[in-house]
C-alpha atoms as a PDB file:
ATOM      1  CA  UNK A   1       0.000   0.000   0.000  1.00  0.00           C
ATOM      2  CA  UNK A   2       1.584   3.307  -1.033  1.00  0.00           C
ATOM      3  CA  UNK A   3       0.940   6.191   1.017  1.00  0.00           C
ATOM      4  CA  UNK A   4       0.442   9.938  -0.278  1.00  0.00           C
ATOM      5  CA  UNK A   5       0.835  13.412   1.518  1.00  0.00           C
ATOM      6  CA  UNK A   6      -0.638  15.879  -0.654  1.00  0.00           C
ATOM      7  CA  UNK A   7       0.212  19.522   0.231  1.00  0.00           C
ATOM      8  CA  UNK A   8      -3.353  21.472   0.290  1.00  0.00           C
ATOM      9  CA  UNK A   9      -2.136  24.555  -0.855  1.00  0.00           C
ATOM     10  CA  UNK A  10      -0.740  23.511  -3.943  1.00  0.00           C
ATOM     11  CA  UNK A  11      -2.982  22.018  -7.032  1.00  0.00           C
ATOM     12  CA  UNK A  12      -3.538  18.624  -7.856  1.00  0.00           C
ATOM     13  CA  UNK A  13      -0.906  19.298 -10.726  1.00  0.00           C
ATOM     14  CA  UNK A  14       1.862  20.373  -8.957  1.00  0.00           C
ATOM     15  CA  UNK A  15       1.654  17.950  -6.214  1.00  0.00           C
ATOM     16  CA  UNK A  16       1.993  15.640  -8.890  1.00  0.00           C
ATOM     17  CA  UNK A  17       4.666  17.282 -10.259  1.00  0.00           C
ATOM     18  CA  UNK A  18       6.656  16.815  -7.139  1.00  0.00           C
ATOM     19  CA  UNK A  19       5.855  13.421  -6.866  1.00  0.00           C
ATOM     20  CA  UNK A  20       6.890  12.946 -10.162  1.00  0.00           C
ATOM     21  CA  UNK A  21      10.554  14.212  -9.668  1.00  0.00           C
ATOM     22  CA  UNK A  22      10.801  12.363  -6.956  1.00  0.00           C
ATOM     23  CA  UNK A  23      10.107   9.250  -8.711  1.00  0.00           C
ATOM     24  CA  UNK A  24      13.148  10.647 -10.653  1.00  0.00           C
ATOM     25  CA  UNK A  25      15.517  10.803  -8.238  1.00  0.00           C
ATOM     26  CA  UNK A  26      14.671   7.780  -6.470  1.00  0.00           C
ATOM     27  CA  UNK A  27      14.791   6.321 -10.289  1.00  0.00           C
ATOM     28  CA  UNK A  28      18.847   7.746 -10.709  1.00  0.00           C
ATOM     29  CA  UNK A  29      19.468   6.404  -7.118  1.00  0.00           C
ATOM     30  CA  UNK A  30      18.370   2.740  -7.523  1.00  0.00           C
ATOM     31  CA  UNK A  31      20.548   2.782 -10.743  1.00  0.00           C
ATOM     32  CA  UNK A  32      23.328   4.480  -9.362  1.00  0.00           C
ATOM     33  CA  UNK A  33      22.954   1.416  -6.656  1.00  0.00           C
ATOM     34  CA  UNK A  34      22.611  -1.082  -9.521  1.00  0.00           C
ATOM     35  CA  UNK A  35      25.553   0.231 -10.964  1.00  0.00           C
ATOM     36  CA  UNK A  36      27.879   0.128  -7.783  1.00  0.00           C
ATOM     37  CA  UNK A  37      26.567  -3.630  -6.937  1.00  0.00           C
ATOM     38  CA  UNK A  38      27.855  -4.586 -10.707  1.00  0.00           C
ATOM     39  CA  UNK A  39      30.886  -2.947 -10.280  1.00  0.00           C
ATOM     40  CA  UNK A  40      31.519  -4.635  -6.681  1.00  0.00           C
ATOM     41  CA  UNK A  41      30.757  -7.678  -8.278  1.00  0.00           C
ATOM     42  CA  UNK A  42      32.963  -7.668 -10.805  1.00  0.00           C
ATOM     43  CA  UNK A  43      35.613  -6.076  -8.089  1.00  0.00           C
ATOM     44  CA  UNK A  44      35.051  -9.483  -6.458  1.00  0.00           C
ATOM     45  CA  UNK A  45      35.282 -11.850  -9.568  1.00  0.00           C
ATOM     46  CA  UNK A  46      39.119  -9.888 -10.053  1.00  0.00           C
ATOM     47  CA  UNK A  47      39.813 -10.342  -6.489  1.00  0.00           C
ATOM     48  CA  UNK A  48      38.905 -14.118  -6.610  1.00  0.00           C
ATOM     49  CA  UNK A  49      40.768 -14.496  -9.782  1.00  0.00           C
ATOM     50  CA  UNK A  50      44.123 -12.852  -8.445  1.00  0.00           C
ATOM     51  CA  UNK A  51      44.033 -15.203  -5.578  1.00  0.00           C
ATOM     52  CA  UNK A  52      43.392 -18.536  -7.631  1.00  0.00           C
ATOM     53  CA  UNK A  53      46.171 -17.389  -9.664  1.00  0.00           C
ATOM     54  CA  UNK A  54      48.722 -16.579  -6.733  1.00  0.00           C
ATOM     55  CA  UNK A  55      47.423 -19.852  -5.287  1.00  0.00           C
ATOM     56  CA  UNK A  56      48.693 -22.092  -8.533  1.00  0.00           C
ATOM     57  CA  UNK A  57      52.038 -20.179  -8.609  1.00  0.00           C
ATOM     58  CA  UNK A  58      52.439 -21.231  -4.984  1.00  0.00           C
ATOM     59  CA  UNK A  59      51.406 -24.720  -5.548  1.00  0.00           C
ATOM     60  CA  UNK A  60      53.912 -24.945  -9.172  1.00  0.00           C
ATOM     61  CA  UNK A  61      56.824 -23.559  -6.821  1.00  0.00           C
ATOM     62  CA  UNK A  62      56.501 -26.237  -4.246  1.00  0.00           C
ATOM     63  CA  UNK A  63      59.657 -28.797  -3.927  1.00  0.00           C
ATOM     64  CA  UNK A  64      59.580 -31.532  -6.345  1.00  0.00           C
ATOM     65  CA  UNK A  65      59.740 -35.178  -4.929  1.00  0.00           C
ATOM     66  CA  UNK A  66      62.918 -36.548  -4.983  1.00  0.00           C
ATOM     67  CA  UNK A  67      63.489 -40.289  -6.494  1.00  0.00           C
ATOM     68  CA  UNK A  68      65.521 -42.424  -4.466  1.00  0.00           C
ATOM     69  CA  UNK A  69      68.395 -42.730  -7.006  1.00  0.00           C
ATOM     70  CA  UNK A  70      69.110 -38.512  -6.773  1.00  0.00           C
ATOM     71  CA  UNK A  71      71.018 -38.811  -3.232  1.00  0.00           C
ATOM     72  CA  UNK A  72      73.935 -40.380  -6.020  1.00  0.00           C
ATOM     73  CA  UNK A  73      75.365 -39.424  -9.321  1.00  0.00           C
ATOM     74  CA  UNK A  74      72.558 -40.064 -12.086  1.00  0.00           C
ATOM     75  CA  UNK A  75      71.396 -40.022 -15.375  1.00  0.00           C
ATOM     76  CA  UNK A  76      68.790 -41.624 -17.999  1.00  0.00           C
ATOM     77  CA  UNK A  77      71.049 -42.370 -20.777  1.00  0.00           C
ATOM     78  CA  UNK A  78      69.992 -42.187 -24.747  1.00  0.00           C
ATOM     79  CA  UNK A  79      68.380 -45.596 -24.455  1.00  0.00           C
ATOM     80  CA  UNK A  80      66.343 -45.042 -21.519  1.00  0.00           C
ATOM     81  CA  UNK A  81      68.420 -47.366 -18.647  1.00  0.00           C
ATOM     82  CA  UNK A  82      69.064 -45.207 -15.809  1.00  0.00           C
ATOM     83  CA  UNK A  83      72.445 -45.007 -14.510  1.00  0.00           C
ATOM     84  CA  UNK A  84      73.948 -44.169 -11.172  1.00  0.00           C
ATOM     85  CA  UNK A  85      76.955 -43.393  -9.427  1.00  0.00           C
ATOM     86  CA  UNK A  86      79.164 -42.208  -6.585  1.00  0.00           C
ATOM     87  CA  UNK A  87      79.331 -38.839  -5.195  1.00  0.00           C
ATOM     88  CA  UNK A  88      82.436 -39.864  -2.490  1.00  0.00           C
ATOM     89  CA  UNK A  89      83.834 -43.106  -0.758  1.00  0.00           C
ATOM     90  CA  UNK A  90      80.432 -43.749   1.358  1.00  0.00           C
ATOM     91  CA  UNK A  91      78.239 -43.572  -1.433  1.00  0.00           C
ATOM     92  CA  UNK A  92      80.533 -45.622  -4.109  1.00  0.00           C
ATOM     93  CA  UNK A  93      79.972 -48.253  -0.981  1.00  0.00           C
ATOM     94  CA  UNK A  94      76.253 -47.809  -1.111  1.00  0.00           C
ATOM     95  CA  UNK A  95      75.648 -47.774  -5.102  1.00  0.00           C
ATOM     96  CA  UNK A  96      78.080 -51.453  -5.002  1.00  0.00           C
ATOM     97  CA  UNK A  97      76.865 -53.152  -1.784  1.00  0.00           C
ATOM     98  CA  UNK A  98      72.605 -52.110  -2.036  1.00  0.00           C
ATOM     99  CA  UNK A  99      72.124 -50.780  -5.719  1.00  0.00           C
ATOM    100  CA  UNK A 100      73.809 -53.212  -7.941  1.00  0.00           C
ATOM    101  CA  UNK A 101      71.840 -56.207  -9.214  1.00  0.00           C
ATOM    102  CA  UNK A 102      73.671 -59.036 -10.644  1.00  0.00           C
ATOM    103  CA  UNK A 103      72.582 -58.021 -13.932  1.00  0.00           C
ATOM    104  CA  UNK A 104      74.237 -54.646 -14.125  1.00  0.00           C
ATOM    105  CA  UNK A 105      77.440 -53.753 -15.446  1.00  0.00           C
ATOM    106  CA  UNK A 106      80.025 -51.588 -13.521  1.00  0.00           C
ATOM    107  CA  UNK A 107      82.148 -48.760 -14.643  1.00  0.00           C
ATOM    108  CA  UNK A 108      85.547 -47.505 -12.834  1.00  0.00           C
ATOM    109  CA  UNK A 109      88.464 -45.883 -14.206  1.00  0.00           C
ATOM    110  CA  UNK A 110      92.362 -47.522 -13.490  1.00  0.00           C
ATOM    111  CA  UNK A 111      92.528 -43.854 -11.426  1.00  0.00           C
ATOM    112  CA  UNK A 112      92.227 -43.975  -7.656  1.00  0.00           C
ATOM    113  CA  UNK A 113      89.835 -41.788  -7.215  1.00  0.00           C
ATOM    114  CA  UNK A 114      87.115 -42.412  -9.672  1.00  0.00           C
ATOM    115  CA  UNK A 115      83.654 -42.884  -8.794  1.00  0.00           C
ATOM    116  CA  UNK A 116      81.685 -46.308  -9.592  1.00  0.00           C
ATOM    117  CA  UNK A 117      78.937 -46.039 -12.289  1.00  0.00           C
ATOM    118  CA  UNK A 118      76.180 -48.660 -12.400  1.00  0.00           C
ATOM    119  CA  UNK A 119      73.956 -49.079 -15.306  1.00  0.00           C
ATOM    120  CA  UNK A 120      70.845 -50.474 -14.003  1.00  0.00           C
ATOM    121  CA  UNK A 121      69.837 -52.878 -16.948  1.00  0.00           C
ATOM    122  CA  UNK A 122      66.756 -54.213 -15.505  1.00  0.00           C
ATOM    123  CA  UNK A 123      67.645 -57.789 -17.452  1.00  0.00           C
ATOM    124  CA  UNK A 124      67.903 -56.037 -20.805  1.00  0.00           C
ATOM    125  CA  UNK A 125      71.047 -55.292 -22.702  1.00  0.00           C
ATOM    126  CA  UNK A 126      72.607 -51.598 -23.098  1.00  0.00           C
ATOM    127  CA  UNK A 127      73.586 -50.676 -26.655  1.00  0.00           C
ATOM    128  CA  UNK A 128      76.862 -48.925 -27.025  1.00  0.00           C
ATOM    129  CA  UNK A 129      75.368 -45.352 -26.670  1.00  0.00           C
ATOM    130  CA  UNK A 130      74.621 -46.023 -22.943  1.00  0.00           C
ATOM    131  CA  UNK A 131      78.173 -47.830 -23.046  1.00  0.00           C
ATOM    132  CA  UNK A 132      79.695 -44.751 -24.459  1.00  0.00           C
ATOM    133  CA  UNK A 133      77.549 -42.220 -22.393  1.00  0.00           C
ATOM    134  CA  UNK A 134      78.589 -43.926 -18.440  1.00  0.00           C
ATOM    135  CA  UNK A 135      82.026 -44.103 -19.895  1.00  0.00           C
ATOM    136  CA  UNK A 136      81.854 -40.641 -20.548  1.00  0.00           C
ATOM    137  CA  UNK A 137      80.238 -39.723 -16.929  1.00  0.00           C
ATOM    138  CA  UNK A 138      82.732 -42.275 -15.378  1.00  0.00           C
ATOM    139  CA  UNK A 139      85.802 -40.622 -16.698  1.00  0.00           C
ATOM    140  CA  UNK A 140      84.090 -36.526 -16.328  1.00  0.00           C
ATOM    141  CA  UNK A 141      83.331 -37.415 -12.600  1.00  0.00           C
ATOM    142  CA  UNK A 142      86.363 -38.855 -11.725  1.00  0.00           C
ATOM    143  CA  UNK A 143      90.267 -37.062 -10.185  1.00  0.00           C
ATOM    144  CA  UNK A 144      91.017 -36.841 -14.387  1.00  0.00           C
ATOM    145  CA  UNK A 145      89.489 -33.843 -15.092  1.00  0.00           C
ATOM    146  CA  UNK A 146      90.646 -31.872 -12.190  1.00  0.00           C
ATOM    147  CA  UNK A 147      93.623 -33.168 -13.291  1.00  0.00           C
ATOM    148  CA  UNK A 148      93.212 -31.613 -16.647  1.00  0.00           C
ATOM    149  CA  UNK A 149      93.295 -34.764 -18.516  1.00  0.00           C
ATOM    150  CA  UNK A 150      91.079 -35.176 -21.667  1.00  0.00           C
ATOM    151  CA  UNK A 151      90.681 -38.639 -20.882  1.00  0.00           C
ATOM    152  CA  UNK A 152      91.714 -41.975 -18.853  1.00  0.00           C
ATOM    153  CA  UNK A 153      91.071 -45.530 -18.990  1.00  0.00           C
ATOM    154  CA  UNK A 154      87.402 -46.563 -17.965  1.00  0.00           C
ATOM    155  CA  UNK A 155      86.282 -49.535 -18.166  1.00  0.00           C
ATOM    156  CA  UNK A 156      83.283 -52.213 -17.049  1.00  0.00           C
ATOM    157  CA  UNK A 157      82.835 -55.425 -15.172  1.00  0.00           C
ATOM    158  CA  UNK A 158      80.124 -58.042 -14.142  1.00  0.00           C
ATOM    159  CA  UNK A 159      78.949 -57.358 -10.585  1.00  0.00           C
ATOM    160  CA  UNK A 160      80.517 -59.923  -9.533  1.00  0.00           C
ATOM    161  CA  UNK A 161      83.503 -59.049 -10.877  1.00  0.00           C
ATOM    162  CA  UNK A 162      83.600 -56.890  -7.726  1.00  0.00           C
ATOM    163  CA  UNK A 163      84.871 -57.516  -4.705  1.00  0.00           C
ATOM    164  CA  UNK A 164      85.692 -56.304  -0.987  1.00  0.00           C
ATOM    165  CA  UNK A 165      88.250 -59.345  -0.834  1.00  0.00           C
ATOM    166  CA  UNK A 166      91.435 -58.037  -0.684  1.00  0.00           C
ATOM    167  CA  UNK A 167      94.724 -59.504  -1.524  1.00  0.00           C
ATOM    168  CA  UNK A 168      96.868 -61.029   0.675  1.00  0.00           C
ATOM    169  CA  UNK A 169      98.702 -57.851   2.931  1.00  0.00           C
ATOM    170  CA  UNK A 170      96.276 -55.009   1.117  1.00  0.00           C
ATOM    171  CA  UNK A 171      93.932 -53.041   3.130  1.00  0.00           C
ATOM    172  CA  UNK A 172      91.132 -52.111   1.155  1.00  0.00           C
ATOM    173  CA  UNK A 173      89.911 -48.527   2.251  1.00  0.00           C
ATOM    174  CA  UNK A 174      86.473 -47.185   2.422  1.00  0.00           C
ATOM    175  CA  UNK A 175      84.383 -46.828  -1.042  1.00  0.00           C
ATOM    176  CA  UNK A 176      87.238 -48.969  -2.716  1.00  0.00           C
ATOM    177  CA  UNK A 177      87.135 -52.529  -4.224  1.00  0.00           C
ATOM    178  CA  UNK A 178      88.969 -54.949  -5.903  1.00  0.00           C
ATOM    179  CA  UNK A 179      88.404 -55.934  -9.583  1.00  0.00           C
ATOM    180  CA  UNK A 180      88.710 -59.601 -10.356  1.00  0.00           C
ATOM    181  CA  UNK A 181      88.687 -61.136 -14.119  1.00  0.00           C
ATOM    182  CA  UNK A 182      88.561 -59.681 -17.579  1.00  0.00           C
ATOM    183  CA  UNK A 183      88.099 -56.018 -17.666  1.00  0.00           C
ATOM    184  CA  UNK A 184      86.275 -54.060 -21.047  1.00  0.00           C
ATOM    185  CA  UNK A 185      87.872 -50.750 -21.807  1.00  0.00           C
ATOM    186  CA  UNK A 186      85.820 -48.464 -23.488  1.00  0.00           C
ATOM    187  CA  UNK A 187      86.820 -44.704 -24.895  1.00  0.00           C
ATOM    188  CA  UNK A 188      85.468 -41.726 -23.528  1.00  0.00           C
ATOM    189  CA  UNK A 189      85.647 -38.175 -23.202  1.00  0.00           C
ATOM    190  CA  UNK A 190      85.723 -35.582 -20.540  1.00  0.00           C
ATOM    191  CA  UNK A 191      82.357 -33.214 -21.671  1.00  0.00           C
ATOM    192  CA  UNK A 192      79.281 -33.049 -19.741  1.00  0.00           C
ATOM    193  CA  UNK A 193      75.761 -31.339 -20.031  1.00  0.00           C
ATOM    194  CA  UNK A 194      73.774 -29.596 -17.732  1.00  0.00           C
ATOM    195  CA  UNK A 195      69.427 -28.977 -18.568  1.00  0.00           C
ATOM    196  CA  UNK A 196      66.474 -28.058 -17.881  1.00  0.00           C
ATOM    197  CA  UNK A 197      63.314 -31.230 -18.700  1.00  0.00           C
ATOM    198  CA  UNK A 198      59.651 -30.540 -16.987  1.00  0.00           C
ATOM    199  CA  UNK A 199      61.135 -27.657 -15.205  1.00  0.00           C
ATOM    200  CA  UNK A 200      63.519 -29.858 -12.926  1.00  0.00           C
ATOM    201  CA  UNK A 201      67.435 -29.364 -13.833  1.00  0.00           C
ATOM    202  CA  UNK A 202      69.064 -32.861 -15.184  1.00  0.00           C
ATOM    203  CA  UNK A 203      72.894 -33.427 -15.749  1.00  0.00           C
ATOM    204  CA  UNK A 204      75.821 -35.939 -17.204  1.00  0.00           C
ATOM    205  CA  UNK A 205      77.234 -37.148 -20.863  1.00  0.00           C
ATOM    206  CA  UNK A 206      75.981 -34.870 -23.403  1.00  0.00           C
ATOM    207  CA  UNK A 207      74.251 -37.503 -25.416  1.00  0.00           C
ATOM    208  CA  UNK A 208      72.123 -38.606 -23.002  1.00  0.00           C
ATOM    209  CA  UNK A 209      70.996 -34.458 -21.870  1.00  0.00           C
ATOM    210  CA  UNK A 210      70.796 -33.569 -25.306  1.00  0.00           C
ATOM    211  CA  UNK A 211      68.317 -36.410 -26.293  1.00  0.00           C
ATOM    212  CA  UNK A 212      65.813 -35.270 -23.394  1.00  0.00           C
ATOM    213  CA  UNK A 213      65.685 -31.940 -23.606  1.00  0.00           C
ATOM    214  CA  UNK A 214      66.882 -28.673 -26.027  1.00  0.00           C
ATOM    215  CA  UNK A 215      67.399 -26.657 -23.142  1.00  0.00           C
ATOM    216  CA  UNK A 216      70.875 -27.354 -22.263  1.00  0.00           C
ATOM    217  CA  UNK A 217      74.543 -26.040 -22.151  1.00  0.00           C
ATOM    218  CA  UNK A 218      77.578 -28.004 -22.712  1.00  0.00           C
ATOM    219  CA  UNK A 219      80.257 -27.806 -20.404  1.00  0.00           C
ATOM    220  CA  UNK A 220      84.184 -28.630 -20.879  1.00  0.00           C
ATOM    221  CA  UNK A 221      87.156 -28.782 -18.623  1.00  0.00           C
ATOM    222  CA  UNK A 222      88.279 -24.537 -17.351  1.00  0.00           C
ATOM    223  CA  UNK A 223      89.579 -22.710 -15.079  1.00  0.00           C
ATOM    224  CA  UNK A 224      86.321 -21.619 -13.234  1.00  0.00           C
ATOM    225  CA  UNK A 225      85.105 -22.500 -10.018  1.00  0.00           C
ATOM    226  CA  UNK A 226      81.679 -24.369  -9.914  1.00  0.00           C
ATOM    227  CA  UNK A 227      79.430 -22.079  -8.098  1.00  0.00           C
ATOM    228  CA  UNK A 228      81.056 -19.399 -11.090  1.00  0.00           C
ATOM    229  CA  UNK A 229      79.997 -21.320 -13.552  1.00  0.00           C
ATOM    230  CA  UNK A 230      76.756 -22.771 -12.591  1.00  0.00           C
ATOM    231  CA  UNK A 231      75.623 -19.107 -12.261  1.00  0.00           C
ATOM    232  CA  UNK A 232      76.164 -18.750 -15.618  1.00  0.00           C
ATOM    233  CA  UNK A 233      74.019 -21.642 -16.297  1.00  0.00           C
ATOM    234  CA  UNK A 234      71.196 -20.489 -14.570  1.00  0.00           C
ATOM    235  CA  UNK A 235      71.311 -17.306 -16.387  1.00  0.00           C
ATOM    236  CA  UNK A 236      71.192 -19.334 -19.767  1.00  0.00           C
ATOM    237  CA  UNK A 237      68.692 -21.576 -18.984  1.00  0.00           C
ATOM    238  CA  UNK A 238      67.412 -20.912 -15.335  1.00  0.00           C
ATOM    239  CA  UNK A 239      67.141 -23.825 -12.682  1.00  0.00           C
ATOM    240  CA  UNK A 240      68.083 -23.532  -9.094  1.00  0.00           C
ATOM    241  CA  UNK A 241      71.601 -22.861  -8.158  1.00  0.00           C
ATOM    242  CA  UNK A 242      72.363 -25.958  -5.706  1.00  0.00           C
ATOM    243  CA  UNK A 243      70.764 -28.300  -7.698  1.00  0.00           C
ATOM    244  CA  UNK A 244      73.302 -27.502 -11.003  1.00  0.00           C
ATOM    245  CA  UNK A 245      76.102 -27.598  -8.721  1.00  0.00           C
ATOM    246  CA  UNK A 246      75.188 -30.973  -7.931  1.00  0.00           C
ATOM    247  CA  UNK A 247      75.606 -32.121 -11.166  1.00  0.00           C
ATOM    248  CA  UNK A 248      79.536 -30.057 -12.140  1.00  0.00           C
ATOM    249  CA  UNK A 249      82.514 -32.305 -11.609  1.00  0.00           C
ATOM    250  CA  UNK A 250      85.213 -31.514  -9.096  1.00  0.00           C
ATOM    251  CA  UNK A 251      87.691 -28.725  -9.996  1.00  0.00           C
ATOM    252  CA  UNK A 252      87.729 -25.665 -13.165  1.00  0.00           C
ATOM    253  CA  UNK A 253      84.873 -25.832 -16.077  1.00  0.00           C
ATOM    254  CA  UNK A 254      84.038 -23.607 -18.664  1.00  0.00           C
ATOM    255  CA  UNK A 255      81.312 -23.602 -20.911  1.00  0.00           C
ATOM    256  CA  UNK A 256      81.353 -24.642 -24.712  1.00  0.00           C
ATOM    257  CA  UNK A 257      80.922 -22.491 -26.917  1.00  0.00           C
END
C-alpha cells in the first residue's frame, strides 16, 4: 500500500509534479545502486581471480619429490636405462653393496679416485650409446678432469667381478674394491651437459641431456670454479643454483661455446 501526503495549498498538478521528480531521483538512485553492486561484483570476480592465480604459482613452486636414485650421481642415458653413481667413498659403498643387481654392469676408471657407475639394466642389454655415455660420466666425474686430462682408462665389469676381498697384505679402504677377471675398456671423453626437462634441472654425458631436452649447455674442462659457472648456467637456462652444482665435476669448467 503506497501512502500519499498531498500539500493542500498547492494544485492537484503540482503535487503531482513533485511526486513525479521524486520518482526521478529515487529512479537515478536505484541505478546508481545497480551500478555500484555490478561494479563490486565484478571487483570481487578480479579479487577471486588474483588469488586462484597466486594460489597455482604457490602450488607450481613447491619442492619436487625426490626419487631415491638422486642422493647419487645419475642419469637416464639415450636408451632409456638409468644409470647411477658415486658422489664420495660412502656412497661408491652404497651404489656397489645395495644398488647393484647381478645383472648390471660396472664402470671404474684404473685412477684412484674415480667414482663407480652402475647401469641399471633391468635384465635387458645396453647398446653402445649407454656404453659410451657412463664411460663418458665415469671418466668426467672422476680425479682426471681436475687433473686436466682429456681422458683416462674406464672400463666395465660383471657385478661380480667386484669384490671387498682383498689380496693377501692389502687393506682395502672405504668406497674402494677390488676388480677380479677380464676387464672391457671403453673410450670416452671428458664433456658433460647440464638442462632443464619438466622444469627440474638434469645433468651428465651430453648424449644422453641432449636427447631429453633442447634446453641445455655443454660444459668442458676450465679454469672456473663451480658455483662461477653454474651461475652462468642459470642465467642461460634458469634452474636452481644448488641443484646444477650438484651435477659439475670436481675442480675448473668452462662452458662450450
Amino acid at each position: 500500500m503506497v501512502r500519499l501526503v498531498l500539500q493542500l495549498e498547492k494544485s492537484i498538478e503540482e503535487n503531482s509534479a513533485r511526486y513525479f521528480e521524486k520518482a526521478k531521483r529515487d529512479k537515478k538512485r536505484l541505478e546508481g545502486a545497480i551500478e555500484a553492486l555490478s561494479e563490486s561484483k565484478k571487483k570481487l570476480a578480479h579479487a577471486i581471480k588474483k588469488h586462484d592465480l597466486a594460489s597455482s604459482a604457490k602450488k607450481v613452486s613447491l619442492p619436487q619429490k625426490k626419487e631415491w636414485f638422486e642422493k647419487f650421481r645419475w642419469f637416464i642415458s639415450s636408451e632409456g636405462f638409468l644409470v647411477i653413481g658415486g658422489r664420495d667413498a660412502t656412497s661408491n659403498e652404497i651404489v656397489i653393496k645395495k644398488h647393484t643387481d647381478k645383472d648390471d654392469l660396472v664402470f671404474h676408471t684404473d685412477m684412484a679416485g674415480s667414482p663407480f657407475f652402475v647401469i641399471k639394466t633391468e635384465g635387458k642389454k645396453p647398446g653402445n650409446e649407454t656404453l659410451t655415455e657412463t664411460a663418458d660420466a665415469t671418466a668426467s666425474y672422476s680425479r682426471a678432469w681436475k687433473s686436466g686430462l682429456t681422458t683416462t682408462n674406464v672400463f666395465h665389469v660383471r657385478p661380480e667381478q667386484v669384490s671387498k676381498k682383498a689380496r693377501s697384505g692389502e687393506f682395502m679402504a672405504k668406497g674402494a674394491f677390488m676388480i677380479y677377471g677380464k676387464t672391457n675398456y671403453i673410450n670416452n671423453r671428458m664433456r658433460l651437459a647440464i638442462g632443464i626437462k619438466d622444469n627440474k634441472v638434469i645433468g651428465g654425458p651430453v648424449g644422453a641431456i641432449k636427447k631429453q631436452t633442447k634446453s641445455y649447455v655443454e660444459i668442458i674442462q676450465g679454469s672456473h670454479k663451480p658455483s662461477d659457472i653454474a651461475k652462468r648456467i642459470r642465467r642461460l637456462i634458469g634452474g636452481g643454483l644448488d641443484d646444477i652444482i650438484r651435477f659439475l665435476p670436481a675442480g675448473g669448467a668452462e662452458i662450450a661455446k
